[in-house]
Protein backbone atom coordinates (compact mmCIF):
# COMPACT_ATOMS: atom_id res chain seq x y z
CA UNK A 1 22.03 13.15 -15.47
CA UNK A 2 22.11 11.66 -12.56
CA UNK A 3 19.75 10.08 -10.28
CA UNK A 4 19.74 8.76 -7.02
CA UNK A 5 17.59 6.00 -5.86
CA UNK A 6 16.17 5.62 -2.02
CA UNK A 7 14.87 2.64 0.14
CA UNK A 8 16.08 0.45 -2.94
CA UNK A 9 16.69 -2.87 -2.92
CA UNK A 10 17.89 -5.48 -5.08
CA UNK A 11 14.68 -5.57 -6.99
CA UNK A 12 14.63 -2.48 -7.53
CA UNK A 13 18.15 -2.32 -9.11
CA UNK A 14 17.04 -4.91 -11.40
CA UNK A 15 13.96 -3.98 -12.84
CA UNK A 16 14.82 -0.13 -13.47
CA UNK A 17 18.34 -1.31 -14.96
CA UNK A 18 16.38 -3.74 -17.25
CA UNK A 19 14.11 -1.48 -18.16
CA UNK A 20 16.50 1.54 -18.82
CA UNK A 21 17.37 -1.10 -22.31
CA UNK A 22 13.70 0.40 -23.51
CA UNK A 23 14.86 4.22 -23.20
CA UNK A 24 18.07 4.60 -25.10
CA UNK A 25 18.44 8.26 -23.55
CA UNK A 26 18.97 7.06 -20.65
CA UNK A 27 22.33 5.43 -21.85
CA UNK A 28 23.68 8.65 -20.45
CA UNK A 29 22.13 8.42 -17.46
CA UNK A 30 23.69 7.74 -14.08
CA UNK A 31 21.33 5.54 -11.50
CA UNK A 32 23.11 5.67 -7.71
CA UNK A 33 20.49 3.00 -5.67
CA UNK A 34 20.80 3.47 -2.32
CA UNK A 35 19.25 1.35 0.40
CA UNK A 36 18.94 4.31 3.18
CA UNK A 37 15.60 5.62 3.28
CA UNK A 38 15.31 9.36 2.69
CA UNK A 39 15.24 11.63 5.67
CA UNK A 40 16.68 14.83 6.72
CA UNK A 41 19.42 12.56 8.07
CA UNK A 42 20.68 10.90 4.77
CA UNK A 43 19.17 13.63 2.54
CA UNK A 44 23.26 14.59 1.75
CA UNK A 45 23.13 10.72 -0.43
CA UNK A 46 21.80 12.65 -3.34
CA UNK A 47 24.25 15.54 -3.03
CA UNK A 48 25.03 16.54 -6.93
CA UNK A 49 21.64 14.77 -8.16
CA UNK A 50 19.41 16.04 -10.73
CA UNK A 51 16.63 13.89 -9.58
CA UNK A 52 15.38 11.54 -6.92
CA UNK A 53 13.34 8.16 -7.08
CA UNK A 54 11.55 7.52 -4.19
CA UNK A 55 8.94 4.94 -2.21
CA UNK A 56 6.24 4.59 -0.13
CA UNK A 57 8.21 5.24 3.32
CA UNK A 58 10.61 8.07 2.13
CA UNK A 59 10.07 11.57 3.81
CA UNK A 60 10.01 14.56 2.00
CA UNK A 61 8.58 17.00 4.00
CA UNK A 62 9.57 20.81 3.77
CA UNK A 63 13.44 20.38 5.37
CA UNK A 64 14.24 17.59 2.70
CA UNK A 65 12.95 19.50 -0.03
CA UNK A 66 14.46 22.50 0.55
CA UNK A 67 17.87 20.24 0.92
CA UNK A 68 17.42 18.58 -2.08
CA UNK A 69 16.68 22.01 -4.02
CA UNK A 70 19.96 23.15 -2.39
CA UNK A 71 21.75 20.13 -3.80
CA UNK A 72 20.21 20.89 -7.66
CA UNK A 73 17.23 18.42 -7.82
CA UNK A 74 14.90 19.50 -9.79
CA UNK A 75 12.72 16.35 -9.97
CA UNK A 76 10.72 13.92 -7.46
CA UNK A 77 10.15 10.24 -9.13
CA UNK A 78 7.83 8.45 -6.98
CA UNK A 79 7.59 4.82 -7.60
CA UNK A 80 4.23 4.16 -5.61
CA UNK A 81 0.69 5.95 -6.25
CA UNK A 82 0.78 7.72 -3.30
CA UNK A 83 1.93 10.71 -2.39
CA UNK A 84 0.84 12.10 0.65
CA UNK A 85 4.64 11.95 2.05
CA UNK A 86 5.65 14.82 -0.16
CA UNK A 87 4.82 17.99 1.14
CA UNK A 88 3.28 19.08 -2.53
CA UNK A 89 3.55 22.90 -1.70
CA UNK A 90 6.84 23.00 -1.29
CA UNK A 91 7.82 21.21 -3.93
CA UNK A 92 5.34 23.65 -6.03
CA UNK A 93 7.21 26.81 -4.34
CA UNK A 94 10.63 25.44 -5.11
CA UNK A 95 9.73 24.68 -8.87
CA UNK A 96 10.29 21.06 -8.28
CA UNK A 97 8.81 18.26 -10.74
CA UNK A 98 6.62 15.70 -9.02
CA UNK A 99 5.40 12.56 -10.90
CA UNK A 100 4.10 9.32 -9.62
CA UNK A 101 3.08 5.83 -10.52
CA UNK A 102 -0.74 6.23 -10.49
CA UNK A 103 -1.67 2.15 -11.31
CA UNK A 104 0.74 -0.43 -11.23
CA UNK A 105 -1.09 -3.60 -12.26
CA UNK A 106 -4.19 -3.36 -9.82
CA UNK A 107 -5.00 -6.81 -10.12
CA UNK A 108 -1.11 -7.82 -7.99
CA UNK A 109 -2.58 -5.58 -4.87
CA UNK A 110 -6.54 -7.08 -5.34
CA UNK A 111 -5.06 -10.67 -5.55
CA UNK A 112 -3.24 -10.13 -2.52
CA UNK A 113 -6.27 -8.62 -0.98
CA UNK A 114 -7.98 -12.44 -1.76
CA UNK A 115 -4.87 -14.23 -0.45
CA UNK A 116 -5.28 -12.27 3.09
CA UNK A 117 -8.64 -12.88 3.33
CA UNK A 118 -9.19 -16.82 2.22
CA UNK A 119 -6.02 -17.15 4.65
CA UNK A 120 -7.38 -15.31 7.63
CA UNK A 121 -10.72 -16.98 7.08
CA UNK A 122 -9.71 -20.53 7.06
CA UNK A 123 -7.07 -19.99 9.40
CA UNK A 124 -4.53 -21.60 6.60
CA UNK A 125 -1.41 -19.49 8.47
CA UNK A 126 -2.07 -21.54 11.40
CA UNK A 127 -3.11 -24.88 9.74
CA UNK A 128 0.94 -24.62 8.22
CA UNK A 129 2.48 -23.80 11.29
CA UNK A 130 0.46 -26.90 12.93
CA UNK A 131 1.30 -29.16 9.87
CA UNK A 132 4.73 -28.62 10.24
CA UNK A 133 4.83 -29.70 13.51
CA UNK A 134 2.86 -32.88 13.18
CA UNK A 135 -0.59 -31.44 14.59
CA UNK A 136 -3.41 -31.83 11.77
CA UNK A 137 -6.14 -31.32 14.71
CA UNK A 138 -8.61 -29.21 13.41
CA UNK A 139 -10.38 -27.38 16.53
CA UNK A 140 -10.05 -23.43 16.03
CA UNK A 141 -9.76 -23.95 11.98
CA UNK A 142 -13.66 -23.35 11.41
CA UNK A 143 -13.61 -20.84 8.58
CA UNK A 144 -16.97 -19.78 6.63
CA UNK A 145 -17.54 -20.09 2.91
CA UNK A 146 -17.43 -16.46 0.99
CA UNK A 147 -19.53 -17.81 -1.47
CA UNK A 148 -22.95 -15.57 -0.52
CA UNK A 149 -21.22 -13.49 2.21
CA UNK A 150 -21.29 -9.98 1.73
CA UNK A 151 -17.96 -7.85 0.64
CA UNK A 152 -17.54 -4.45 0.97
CA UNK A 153 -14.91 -2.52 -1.08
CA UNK A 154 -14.47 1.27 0.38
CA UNK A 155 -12.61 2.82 -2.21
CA UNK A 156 -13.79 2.39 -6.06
CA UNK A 157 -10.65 3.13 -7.91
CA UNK A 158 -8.60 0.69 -10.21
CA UNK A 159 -7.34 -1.14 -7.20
CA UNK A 160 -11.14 -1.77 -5.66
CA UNK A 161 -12.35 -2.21 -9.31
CA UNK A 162 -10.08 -5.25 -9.29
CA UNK A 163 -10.46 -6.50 -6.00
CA UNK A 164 -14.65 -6.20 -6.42
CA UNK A 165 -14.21 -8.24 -9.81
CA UNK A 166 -12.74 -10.73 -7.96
CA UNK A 167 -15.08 -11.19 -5.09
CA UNK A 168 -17.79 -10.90 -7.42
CA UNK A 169 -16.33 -13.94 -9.07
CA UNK A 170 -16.36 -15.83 -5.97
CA UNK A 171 -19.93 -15.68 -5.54
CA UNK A 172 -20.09 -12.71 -2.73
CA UNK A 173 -22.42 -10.05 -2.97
CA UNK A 174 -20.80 -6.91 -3.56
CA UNK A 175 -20.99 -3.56 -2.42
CA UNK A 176 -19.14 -0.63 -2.46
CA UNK A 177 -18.42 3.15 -0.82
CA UNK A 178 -16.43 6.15 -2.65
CA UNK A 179 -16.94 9.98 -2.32
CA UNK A 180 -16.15 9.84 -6.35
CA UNK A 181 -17.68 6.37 -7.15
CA UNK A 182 -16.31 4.66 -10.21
CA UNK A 183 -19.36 3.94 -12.93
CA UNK A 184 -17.93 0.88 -13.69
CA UNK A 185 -18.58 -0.65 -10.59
CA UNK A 186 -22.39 -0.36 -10.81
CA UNK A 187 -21.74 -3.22 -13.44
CA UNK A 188 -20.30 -5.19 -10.37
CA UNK A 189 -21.93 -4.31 -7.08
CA UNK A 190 -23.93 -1.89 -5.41
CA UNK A 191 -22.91 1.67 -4.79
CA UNK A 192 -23.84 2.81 -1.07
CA UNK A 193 -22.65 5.23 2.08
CA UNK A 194 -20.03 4.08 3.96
CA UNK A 195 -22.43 3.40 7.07
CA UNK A 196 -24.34 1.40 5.54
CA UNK A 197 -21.19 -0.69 4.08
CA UNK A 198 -20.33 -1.14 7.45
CA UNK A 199 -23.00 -2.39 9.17
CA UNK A 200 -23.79 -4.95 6.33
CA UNK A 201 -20.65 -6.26 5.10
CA UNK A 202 -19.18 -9.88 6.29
CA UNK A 203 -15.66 -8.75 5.15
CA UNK A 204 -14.14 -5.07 4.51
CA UNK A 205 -11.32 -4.36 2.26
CA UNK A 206 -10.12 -0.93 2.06
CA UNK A 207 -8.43 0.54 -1.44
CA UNK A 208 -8.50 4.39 -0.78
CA UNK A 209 -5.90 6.82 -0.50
CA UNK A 210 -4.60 8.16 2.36
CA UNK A 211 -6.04 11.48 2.98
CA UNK A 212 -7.07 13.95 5.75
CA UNK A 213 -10.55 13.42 5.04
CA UNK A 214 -9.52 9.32 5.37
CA UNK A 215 -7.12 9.47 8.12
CA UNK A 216 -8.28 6.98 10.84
CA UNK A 217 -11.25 5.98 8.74
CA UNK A 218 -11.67 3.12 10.85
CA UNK A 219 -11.30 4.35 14.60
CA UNK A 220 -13.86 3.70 17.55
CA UNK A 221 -16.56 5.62 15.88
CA UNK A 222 -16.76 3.34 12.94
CA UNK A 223 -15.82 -0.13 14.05
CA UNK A 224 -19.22 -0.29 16.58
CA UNK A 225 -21.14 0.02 13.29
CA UNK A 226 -19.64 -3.04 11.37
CA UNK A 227 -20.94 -6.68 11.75
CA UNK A 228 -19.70 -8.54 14.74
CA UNK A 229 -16.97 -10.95 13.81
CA UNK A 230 -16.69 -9.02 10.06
CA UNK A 231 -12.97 -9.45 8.49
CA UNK A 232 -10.95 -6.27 8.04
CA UNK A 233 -8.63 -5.92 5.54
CA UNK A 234 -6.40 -3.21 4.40
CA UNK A 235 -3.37 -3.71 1.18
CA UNK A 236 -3.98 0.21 1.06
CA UNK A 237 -2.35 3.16 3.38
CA UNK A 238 -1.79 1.96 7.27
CA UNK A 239 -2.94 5.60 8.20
CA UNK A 240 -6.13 4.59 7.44
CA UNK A 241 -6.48 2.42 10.02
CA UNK A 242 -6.82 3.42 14.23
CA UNK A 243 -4.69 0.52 15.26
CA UNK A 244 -5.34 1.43 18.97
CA UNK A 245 -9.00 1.41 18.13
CA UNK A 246 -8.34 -2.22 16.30
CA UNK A 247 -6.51 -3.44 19.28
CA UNK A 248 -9.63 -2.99 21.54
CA UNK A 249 -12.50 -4.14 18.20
CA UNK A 250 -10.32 -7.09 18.19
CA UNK A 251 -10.08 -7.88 22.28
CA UNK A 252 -13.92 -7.53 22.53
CA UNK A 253 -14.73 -9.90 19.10
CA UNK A 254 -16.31 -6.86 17.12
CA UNK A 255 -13.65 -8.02 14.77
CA UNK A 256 -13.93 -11.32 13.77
CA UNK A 257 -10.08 -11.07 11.93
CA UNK A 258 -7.50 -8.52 10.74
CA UNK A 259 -5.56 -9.27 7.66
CA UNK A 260 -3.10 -5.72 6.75
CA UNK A 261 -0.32 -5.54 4.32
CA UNK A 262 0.54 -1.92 5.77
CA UNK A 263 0.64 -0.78 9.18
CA UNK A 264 0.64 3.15 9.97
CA UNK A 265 3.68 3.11 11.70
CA UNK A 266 5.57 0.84 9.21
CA UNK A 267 8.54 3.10 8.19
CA UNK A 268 11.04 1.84 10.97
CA UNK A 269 9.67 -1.96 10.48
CA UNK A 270 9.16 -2.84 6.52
CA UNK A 271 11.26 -3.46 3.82
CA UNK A 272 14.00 -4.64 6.56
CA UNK A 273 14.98 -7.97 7.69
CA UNK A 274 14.22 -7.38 11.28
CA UNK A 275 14.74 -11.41 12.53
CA UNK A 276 17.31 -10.23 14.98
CA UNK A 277 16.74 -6.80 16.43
CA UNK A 278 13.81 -5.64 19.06
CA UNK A 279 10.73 -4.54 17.36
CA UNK A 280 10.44 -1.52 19.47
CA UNK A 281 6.51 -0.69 18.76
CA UNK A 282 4.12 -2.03 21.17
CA UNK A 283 1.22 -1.75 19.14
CA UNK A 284 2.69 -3.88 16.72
CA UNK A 285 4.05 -6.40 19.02
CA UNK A 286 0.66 -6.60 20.11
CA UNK A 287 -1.22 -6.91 17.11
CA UNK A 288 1.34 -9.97 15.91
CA UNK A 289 0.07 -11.37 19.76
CA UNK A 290 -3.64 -12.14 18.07
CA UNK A 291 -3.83 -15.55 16.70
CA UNK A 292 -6.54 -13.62 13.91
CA UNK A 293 -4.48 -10.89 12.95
CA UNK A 294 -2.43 -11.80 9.45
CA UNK A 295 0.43 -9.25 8.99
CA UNK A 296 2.32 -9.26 5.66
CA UNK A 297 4.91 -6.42 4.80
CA UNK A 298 3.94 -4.02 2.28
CA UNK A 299 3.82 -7.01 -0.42
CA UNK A 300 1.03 -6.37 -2.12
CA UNK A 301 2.34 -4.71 -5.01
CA UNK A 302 5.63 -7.20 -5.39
CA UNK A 303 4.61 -9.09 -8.58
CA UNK A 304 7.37 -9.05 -11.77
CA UNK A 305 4.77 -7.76 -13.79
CA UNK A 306 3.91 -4.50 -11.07
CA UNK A 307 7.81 -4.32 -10.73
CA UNK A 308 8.08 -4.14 -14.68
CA UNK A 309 4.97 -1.17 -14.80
CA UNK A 310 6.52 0.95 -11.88
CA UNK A 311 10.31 1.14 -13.35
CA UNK A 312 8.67 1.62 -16.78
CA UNK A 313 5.88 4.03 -16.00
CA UNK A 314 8.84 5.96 -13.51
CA UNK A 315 11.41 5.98 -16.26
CA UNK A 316 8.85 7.39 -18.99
CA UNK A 317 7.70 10.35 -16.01
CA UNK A 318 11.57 10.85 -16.17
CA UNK A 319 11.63 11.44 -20.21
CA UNK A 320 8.56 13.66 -19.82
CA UNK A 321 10.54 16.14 -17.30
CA UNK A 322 13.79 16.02 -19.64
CA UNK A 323 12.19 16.40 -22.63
CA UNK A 324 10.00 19.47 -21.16
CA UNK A 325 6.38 17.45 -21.86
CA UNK A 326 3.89 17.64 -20.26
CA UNK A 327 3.68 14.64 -17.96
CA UNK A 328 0.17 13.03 -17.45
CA UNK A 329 1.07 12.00 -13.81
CA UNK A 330 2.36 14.67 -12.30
CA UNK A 331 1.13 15.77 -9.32
């Protein structure tokens, strides 16, 4: 069998090949990584493939599909919880198995979500670049203490469990917002509308999927109901986020900071070492302008032990669809 592996990168290659050892199946197995991210335009890499693995960036919209059925895959490995850049109904139509990586150690993306925000409060980005270059003046390095402020988590899953957990531990009152609100977190925080998060929350962090019903969930209708000066973060879908809207919360000082480890337009940007090429995307050039906007790219989820989960958790989706189970996350 063979399967053929897109936007990979080194890390990639090493944790699924070390973690192959624990399926001795797979010792038959063929894994082609390639670097290309899938499109209709380099959909022809997995020509003779029984099976794709896939990331957070890759398209597979109806035309890619329909390619890849042509070509004899039969199965969609996604190695990222979401999935909203599959078009599910085609896959359904073309009999295609579709299985994901529904939690890969929450606490790697809510530590992250920390990191962004005690960096983006106490300015610690720009107290390195200074210290590097001799400066250890500290005018425009006030920060505030989060011990007492007021977090709120939009998006009560495994991910916002974690990240409310941690905040809690901090000190910060907690509060949280979810159409299907987790019973656990009642033992942490405070379950309430997402208005009401808004307007009473010092710092936002958002852990929801991205979905039609969440597209643009913060847009020019929303950010005039948050705290002046709150701190938005987002380690979660960039869709989720109006960065035009941002652009202007941020120019007036409605928001106080930004701190994102995904960007809605990301696809032609992440995952690539970009050092010497035009960033053609003036939003994003314009964001990076703001000396309280923190921009990290799509890192969240790079720990060894998430790594270790995804090519585990992907491989054992894999011996579900070859062994004719039935697989607990498909989708």
């Amino acid at each position: 069998m063979k399967i053929t592996f897109f936007s990979a990168h080194r890390y990639d290659q090493h944790s699924f090949d070390h973690a192959a050892a624990s399926f001795p199946s797979d010792n038959s197995r063929e894994f082609v990584y390639q670097e290309a991210a899938l499109d209709i335009d380099t959909v022809a890499l997995a020509h003779d493939s029984d099976a794709v693995c896939v990331f957070v960036n890759d398209t597979l919209d109806r035309h890619v599909l329909e390619q890849l059925h042509g070509y004899g895959v039969k199965a969609v490995l996604l190695r990222c919880a979401g999935f909203n850049n599959v078009d599910l109904d085609t896959a359904h139509q073309l009999g295609m198995f579709v299985a994901r990586v529904p939690a890969y150690s929450p606490p790697a993306v809510a530590e992250h979500a920390l990191a962004l925000t005690m960096t983006l409060n106490r300015h610690i980005h720009r107290a390195y670049t200074r210290a590097r270059d001799g400066n250890f003046a500290l005018d425009g390095l006030l920060g505030r203490n989060l011990h007492g402020k007021t977090v709120g988590i939009v998006g009560t899953g495994r991910i916002g469990l974690a990240t409310a957990r941690i905040f809690k531990g901090l000190g910060c009152n907690v509060i949280g917002s979810d159409p299907f609100p987790s019973d656990e977190f009642r033992d942490i925080g405070t379950l309430v509308e997402l208005p009401q998060l808004l307007e009473a929350s010092d710092v936002i962090s958002l852990h929801c999927p991205l979905l039609e019903s969440t597209h643009h969930l913060i847009n020019s209708d929303t950010l005039p109901q948050m705290k002046k000066g709150v701190l938005l973060i987002n380690t979660s879908r960039g869709g989720l986020i109006d960065t035009q809207a941002v652009i202007g919360a941020l120019k007036s000082g409605q928001l106080g900071g930004l701190a994102i480890d995904v960007y809605e337009n990301e696809e032609p940007l992440f995952f690539k070492n970009r050092e010497e090429t035009f960033i053609d995307d003036d939003q994003f050039v314009r964001l990076m302008s703001f000396p309280n906007v923190l921009i990290t790219g799509h890192q969240g989820f790079f720990t060894e032990e998430a790594l270790h989960e995804i090519a585990h958790t992907t491989l054992g989706n894999l011996e579900d669809f070859v062994a004719g189970r039935e697989c607990e996350n498909r989708v």
